[in-house]
N, C-alpha and C. Protein backbone atom coordinates (compact mmCIF):
# COMPACT_ATOMS: atom_id res chain seq x y z
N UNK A 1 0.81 -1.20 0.00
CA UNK A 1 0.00 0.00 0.00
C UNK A 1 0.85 1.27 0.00
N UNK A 2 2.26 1.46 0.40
CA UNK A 2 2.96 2.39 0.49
C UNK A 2 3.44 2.47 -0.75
N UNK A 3 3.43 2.06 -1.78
CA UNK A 3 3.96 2.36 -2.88
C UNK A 3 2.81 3.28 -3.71
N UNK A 4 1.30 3.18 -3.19
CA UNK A 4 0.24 4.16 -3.87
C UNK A 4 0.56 5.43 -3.07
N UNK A 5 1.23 5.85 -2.31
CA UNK A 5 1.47 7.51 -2.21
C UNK A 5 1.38 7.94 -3.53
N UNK A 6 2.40 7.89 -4.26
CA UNK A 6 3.06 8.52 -5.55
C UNK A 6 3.90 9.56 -5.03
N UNK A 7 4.33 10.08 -5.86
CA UNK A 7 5.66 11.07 -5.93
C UNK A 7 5.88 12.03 -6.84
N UNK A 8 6.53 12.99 -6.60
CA UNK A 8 6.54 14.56 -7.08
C UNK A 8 5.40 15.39 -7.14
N UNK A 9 5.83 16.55 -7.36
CA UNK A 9 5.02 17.72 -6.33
C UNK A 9 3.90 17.77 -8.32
N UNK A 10 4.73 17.61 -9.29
CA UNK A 10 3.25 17.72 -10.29
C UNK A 10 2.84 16.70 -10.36
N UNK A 11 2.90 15.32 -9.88
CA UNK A 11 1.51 14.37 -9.67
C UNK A 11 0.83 15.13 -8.78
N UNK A 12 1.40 15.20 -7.54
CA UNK A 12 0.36 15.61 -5.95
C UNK A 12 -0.45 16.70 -6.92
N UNK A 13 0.18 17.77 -7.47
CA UNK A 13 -0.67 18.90 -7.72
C UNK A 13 -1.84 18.58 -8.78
N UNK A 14 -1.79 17.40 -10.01
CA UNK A 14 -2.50 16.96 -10.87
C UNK A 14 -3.69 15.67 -10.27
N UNK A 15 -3.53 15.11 -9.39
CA UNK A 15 -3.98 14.28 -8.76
C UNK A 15 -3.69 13.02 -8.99
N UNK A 16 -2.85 12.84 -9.36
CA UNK A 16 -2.00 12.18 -9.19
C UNK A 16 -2.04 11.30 -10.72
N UNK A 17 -2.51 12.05 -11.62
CA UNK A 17 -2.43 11.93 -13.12
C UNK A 17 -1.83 11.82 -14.05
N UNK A 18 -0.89 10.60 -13.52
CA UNK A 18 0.64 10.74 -14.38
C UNK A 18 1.01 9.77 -15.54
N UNK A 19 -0.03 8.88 -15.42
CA UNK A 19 0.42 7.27 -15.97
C UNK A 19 0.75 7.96 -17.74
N UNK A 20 -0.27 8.84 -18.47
CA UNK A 20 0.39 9.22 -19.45
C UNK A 20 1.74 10.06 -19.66
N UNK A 21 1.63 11.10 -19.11
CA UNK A 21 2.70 12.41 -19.01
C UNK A 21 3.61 12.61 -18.75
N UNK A 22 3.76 11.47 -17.42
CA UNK A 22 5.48 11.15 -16.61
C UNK A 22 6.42 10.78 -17.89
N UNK A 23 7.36 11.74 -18.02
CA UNK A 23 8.26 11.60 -18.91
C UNK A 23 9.77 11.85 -17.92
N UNK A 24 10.17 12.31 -16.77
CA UNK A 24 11.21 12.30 -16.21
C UNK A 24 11.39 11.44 -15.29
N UNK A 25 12.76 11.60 -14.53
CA UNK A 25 12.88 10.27 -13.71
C UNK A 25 11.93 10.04 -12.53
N UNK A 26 10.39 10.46 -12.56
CA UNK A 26 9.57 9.78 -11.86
C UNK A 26 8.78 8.93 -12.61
N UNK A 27 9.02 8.78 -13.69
CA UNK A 27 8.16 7.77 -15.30
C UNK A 27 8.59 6.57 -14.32
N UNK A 28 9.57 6.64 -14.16
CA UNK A 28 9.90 4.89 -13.63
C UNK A 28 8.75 4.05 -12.41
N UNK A 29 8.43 5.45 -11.70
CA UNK A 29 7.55 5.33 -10.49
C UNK A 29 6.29 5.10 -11.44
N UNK A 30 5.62 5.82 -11.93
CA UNK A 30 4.33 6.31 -12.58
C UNK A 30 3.96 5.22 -14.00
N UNK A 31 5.01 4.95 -14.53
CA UNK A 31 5.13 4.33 -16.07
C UNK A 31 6.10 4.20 -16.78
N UNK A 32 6.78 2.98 -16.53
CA UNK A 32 8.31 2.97 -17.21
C UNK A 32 7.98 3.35 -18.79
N UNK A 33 7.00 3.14 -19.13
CA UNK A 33 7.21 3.34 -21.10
C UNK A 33 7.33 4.80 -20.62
N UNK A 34 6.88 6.04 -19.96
CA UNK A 34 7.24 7.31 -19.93
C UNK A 34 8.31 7.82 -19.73
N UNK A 35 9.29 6.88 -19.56
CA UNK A 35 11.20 7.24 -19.69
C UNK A 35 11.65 7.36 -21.43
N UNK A 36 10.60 6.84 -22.40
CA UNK A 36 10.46 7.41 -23.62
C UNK A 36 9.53 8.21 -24.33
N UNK A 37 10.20 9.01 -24.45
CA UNK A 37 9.26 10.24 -24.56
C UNK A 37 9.95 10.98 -26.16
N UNK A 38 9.18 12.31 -26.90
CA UNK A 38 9.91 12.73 -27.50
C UNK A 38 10.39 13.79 -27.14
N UNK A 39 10.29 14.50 -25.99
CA UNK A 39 11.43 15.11 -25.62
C UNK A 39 11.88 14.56 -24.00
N UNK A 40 12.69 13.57 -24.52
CA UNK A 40 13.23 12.69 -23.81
C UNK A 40 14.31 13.15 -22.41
N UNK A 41 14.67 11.97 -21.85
CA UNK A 41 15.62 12.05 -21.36
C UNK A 41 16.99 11.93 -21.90
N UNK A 42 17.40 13.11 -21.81
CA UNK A 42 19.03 13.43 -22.97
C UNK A 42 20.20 12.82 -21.82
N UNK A 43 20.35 13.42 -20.71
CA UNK A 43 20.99 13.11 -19.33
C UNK A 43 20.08 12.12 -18.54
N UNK A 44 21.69 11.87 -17.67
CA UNK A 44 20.82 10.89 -16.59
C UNK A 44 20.22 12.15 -15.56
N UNK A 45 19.12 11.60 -15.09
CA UNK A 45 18.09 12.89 -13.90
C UNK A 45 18.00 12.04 -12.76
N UNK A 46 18.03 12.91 -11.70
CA UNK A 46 17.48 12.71 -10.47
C UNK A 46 16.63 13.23 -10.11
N UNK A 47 15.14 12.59 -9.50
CA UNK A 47 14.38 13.22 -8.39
C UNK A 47 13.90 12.70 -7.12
N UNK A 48 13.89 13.35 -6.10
CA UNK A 48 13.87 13.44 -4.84
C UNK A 48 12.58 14.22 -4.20
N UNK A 49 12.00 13.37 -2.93
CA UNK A 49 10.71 14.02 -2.43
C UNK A 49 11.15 13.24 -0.96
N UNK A 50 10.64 14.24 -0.02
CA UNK A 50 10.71 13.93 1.47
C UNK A 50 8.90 14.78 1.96
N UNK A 51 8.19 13.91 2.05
CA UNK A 51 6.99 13.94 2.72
C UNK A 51 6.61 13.51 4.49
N UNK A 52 6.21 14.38 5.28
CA UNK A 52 5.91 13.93 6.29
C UNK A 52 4.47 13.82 6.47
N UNK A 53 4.53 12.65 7.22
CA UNK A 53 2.76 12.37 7.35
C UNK A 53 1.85 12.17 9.09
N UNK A 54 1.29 12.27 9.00
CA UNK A 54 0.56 11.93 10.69
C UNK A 54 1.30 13.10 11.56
N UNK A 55 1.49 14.23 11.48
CA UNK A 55 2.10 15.19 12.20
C UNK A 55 4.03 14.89 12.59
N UNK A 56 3.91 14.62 11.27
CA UNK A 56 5.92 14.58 11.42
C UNK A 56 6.36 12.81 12.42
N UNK A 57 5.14 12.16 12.19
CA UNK A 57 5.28 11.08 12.93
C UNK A 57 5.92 9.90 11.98
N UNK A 58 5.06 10.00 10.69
CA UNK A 58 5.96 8.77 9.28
C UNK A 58 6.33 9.79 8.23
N UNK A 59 8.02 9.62 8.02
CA UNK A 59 8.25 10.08 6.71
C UNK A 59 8.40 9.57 5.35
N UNK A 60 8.13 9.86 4.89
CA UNK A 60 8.17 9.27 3.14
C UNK A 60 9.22 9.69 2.27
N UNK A 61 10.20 8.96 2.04
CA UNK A 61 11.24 9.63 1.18
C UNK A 61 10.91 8.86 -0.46
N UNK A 62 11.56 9.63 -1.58
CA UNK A 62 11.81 9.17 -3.05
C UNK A 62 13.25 9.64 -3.16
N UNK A 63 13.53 8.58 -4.13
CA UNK A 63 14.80 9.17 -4.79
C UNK A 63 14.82 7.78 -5.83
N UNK A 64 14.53 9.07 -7.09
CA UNK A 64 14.49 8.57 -8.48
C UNK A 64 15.78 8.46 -9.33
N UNK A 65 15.83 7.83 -10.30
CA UNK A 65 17.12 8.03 -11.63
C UNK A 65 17.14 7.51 -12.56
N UNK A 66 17.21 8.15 -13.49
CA UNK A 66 17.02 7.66 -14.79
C UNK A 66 17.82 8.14 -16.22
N UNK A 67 17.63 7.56 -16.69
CA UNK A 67 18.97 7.57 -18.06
C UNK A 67 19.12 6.66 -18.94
N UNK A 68 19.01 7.25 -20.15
CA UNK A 68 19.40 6.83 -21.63
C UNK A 68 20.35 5.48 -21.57
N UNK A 69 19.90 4.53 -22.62
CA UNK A 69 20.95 3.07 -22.57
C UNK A 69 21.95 3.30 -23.50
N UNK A 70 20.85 3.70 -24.40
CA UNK A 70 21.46 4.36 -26.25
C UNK A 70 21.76 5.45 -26.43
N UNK A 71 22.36 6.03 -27.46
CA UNK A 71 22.63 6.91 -27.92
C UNK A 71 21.65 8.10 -29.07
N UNK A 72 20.56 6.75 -29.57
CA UNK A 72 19.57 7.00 -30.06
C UNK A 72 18.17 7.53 -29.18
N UNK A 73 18.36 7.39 -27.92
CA UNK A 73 17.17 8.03 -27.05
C UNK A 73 16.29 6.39 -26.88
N UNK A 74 16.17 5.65 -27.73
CA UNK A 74 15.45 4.44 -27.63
C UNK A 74 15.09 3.44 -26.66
N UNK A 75 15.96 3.25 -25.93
CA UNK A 75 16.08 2.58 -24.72
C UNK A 75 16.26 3.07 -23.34
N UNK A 76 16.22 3.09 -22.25
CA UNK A 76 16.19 3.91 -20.96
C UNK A 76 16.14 2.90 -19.90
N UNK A 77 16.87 3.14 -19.09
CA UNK A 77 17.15 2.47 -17.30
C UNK A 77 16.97 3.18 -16.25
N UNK A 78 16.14 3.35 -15.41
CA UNK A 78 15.79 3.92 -14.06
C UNK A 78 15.86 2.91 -12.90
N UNK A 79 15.87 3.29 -11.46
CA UNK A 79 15.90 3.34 -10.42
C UNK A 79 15.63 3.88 -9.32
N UNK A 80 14.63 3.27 -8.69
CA UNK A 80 13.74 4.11 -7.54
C UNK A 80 13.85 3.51 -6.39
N UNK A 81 14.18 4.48 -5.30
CA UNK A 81 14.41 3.89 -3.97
C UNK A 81 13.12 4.79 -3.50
N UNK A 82 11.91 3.87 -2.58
CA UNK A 82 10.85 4.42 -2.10
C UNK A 82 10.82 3.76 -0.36
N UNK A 83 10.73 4.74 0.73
CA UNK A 83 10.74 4.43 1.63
C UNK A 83 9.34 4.84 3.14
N UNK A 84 8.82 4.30 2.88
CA UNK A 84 8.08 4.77 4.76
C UNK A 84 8.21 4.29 5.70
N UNK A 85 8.61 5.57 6.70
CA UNK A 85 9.07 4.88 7.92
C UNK A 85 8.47 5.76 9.09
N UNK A 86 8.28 4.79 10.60
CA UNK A 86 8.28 5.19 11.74
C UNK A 86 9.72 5.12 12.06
N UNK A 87 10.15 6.35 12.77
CA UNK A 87 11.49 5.64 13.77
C UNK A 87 10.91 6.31 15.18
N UNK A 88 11.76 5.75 15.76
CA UNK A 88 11.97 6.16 17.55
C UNK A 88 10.38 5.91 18.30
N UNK A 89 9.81 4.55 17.80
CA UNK A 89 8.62 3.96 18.63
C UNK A 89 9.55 3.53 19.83
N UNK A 90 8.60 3.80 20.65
CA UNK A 90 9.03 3.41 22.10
C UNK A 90 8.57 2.09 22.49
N UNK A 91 9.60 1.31 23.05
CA UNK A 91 9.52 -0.21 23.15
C UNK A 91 9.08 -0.23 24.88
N UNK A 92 8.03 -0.63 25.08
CA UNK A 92 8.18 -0.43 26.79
C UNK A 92 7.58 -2.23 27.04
N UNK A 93 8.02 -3.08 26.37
CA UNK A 93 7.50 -4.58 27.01
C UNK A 93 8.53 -4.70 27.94
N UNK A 94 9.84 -4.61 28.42
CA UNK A 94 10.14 -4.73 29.81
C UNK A 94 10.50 -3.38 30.46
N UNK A 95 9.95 -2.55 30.33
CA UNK A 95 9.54 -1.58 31.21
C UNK A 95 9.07 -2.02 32.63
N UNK A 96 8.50 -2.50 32.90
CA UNK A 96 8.07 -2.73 34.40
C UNK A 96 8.86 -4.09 34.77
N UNK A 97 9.01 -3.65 36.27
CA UNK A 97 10.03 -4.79 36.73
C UNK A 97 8.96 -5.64 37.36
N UNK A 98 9.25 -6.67 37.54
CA UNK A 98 8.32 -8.07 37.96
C UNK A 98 8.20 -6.95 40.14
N UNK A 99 8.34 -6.11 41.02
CA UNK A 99 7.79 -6.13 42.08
C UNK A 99 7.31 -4.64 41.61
N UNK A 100 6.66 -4.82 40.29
CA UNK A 100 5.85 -4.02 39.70
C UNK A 100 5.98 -2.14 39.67
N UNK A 101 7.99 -1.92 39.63
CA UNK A 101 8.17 -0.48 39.51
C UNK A 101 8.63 -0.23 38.36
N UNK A 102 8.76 0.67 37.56
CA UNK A 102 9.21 1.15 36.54
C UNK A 102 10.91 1.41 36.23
N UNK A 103 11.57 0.72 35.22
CA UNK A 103 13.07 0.99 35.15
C UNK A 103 13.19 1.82 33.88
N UNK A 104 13.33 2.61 33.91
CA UNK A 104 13.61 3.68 32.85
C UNK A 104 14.76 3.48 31.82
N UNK A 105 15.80 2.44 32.48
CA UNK A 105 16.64 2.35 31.64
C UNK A 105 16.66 1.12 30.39
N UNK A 106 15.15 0.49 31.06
CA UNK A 106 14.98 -0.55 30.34
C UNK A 106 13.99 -0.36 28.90
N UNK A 107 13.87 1.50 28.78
CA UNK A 107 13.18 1.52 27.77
C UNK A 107 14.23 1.39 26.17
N UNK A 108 13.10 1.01 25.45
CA UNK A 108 14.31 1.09 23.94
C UNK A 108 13.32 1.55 22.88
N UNK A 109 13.84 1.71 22.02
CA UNK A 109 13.10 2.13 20.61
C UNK A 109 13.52 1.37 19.39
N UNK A 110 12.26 1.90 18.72
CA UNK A 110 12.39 0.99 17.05
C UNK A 110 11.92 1.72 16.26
N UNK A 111 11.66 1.23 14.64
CA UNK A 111 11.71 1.35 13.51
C UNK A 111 10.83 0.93 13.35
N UNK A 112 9.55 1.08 12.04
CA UNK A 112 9.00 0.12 11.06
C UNK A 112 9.14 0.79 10.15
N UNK A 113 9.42 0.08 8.90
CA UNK A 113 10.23 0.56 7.64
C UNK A 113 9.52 -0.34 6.72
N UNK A 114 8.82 0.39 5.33
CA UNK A 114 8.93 -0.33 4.51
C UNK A 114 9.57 0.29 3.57
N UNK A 115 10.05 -0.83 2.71
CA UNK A 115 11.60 0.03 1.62
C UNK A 115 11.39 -0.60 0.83
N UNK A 116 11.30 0.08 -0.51
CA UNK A 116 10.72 -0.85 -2.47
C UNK A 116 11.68 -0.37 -2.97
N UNK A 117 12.53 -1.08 -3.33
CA UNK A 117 13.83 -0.55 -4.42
C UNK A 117 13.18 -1.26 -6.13
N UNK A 118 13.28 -0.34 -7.08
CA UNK A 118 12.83 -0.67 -8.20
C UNK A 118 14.17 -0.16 -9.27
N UNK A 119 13.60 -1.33 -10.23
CA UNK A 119 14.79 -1.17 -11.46
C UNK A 119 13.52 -1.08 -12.89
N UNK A 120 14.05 -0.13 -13.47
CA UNK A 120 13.12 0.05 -14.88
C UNK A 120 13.88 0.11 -15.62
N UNK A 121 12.76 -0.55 -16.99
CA UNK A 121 13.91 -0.54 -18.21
C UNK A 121 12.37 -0.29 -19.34
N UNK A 122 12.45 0.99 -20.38
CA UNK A 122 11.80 1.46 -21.35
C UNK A 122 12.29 1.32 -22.76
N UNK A 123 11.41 0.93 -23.22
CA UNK A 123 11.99 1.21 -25.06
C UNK A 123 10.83 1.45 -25.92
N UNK A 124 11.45 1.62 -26.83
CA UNK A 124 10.90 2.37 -28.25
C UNK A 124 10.25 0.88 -28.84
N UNK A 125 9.04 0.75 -29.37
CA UNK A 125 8.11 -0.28 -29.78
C UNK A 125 8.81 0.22 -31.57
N UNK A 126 9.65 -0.38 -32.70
CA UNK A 126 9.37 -0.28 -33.86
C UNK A 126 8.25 -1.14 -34.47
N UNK A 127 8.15 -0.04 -35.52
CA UNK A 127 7.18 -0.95 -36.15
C UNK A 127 5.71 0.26 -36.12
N UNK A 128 5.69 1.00 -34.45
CA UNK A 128 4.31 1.45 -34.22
C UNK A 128 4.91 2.82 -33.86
N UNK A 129 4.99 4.31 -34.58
CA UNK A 129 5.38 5.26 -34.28
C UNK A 129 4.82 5.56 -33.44
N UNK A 130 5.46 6.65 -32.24
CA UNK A 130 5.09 6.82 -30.85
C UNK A 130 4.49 5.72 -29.64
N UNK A 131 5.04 4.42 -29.85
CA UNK A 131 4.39 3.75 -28.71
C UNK A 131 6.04 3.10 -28.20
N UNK A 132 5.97 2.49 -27.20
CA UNK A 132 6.74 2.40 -25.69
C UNK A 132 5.92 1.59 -25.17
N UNK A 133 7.12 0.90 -24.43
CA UNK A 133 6.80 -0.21 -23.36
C UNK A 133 7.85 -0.32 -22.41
N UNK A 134 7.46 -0.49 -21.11
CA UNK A 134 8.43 -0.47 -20.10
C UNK A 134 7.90 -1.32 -18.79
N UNK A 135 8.72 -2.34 -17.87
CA UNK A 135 8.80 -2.88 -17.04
C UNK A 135 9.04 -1.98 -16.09
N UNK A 136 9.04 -2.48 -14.43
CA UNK A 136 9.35 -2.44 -13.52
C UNK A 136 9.72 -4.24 -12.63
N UNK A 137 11.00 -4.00 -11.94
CA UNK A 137 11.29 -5.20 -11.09
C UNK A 137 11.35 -4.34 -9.71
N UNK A 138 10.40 -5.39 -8.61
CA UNK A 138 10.21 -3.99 -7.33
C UNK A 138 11.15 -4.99 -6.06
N UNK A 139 11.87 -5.09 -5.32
CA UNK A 139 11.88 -5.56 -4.45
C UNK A 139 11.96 -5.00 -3.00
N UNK A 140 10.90 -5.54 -2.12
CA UNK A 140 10.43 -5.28 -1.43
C UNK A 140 10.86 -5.73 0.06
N UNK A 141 11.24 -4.54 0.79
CA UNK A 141 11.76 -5.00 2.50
C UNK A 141 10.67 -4.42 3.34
N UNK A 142 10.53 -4.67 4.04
CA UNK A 142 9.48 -4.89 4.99
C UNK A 142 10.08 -5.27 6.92
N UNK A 143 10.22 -3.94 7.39
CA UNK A 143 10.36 -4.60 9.04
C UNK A 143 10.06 -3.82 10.35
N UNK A 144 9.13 -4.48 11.17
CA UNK A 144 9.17 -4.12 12.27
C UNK A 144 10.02 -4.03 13.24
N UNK A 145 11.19 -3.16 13.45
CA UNK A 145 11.74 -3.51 14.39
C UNK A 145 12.47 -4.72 14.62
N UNK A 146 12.76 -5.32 15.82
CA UNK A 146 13.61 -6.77 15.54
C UNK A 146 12.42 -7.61 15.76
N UNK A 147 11.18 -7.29 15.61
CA UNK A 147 10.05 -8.27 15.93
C UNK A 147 9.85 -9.28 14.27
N UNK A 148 9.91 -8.53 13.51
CA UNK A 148 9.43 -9.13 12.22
C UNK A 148 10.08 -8.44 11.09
N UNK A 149 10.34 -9.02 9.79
CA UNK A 149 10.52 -8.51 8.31
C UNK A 149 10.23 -9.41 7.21
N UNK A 150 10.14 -8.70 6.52
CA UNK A 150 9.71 -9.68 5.61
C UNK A 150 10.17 -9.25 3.80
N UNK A 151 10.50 -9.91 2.98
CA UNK A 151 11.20 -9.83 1.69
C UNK A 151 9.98 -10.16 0.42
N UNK A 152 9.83 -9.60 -0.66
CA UNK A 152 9.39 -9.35 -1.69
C UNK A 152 9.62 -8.93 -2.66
N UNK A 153 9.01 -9.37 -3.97
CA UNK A 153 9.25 -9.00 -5.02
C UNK A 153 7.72 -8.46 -5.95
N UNK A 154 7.89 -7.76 -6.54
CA UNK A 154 6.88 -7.46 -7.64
C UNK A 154 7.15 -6.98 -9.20
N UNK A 155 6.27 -7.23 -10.00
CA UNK A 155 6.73 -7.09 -11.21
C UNK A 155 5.37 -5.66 -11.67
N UNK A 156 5.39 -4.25 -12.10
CA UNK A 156 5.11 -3.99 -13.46
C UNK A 156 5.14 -3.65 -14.57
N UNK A 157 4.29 -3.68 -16.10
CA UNK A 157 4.21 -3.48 -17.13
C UNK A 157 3.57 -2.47 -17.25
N UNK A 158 4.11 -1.52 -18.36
CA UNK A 158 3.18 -0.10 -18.99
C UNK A 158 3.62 0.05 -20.42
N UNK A 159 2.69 0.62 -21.11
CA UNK A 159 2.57 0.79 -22.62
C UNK A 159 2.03 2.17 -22.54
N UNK A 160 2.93 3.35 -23.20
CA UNK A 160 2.57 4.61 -23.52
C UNK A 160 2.38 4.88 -25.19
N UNK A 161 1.43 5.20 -25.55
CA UNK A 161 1.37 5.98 -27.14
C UNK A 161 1.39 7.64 -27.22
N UNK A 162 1.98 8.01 -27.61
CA UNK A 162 1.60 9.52 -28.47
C UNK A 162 1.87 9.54 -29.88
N UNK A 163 0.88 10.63 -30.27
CA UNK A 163 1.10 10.51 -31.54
C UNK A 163 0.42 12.59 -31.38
N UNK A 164 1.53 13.52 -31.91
CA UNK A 164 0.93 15.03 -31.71
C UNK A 164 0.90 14.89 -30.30
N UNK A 165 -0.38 15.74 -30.12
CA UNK A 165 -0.98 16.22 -29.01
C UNK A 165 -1.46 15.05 -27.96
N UNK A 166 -2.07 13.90 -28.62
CA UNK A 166 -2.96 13.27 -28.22
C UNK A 166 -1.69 12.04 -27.12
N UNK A 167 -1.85 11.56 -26.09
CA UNK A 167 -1.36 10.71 -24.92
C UNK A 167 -2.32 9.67 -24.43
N UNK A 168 -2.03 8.56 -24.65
CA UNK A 168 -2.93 7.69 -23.62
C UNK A 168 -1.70 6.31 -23.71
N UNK A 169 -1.94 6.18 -21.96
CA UNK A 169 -0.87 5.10 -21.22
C UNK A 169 -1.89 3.35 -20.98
N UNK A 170 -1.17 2.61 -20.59
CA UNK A 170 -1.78 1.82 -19.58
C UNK A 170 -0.59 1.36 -19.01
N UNK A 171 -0.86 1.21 -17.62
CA UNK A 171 -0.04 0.88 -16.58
C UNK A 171 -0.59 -0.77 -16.15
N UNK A 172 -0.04 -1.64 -15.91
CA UNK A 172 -0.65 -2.88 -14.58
C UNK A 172 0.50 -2.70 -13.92
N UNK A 173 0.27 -2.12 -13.18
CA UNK A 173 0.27 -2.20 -11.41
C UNK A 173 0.59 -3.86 -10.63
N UNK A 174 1.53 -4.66 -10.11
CA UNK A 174 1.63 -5.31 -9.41
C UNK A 174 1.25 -6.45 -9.98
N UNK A 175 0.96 -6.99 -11.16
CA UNK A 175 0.75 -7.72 -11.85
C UNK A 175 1.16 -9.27 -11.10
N UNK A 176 1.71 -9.63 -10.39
CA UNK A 176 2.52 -10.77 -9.67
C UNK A 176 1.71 -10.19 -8.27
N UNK A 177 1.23 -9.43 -7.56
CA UNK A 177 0.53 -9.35 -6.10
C UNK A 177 1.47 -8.89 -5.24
N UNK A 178 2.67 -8.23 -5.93
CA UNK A 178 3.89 -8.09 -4.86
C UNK A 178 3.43 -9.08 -3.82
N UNK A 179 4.11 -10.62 -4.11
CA UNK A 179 4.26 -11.42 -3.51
C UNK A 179 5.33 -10.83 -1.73
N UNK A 180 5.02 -11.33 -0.91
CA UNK A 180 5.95 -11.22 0.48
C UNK A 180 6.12 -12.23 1.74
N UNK A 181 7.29 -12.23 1.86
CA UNK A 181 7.99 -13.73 2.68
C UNK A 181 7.93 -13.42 4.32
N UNK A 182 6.98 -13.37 5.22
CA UNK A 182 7.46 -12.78 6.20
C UNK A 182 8.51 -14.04 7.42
């Protein structure tokens, strides 16, 4: 479910309306076929988003990248590191001492983290002017603290067309169930 935030400030501001349009290194997040574009990615790009949520209680970080394989613009490789996290939960299960007083020094803290590292790869469809197709490989960490974690993988597919003015994408989303091992 932490991977439906989305990312960058013109999804948030569009509503989050990107699956056609994403053409920079958040395409990888939104729609790998949108790492081909015709006015492409010339350089490799970075983008970056730090969101706080529940009153500065979970933060949400991005950090995107993406870049040309070819020389021809045709092909493209991205990389997305997506993260939400609690830190500094307070651990108080041996907090109280068995003749029932409080040891202060026995408090500790934790983490829950979930972390999706993704690899994209886009190309140029010949044959069909203006269409694209692009993967995503997601793998997925998952942990509470030293109580639990758990490992995953997910796969998706997207197909972008333009032709002029006119844009229409399709994305599948999780196509495999982002399977997870806890």
């Amino acid at each position: 479910e932490f991977l439906k935030i989305g990312v960058g400030a013109r999804a948030f501001g569009m509503g989050q309306a990107q699956t056609a349009i994403a053409n920079d290194a958040t395409a990888s997040y939104w729609n790998p076929a949108g790492m081909v574009h015709k006015d492409r990615i010339l350089y490799p790009e970075v983008a970056m988003m730090h969101a706080s949520y529940f009153a500065n209680v979970a933060a949400f970080n991005y950090l995107g990248f993406a870049m040309p394989v070819d020389s021809a613009g045709d092909r493209y490789f991205g990389v997305s590191v997506v993260r939400l996290g609690v830190d500094d939960i307070v651990n108080s299960l041996n907090f109280q001492e068995p003749d029932g007083t409080f040891n202060y020094d026995k408090l500790q803290s934790f983490s829950t983290t979930q972390l999706a590292t993704t690899f994209s790869y886009g190309a140029k469809i010949y044959g069909v002017e203006g269409l694209s197709a692009g993967a995503n490989v997601k793998i997925i960490y998952q942990a509470i603290g030293q109580f639990a974690n758990a490992w995953g993988f997910g796969l998706d597919l997207g197909l972008r067309y333009e032709k002029g003015n006119f844009m229409s994408a399709l994305m599948l989303s999780d196509i495999t169930n982002t399977f997870n091992a806890w």
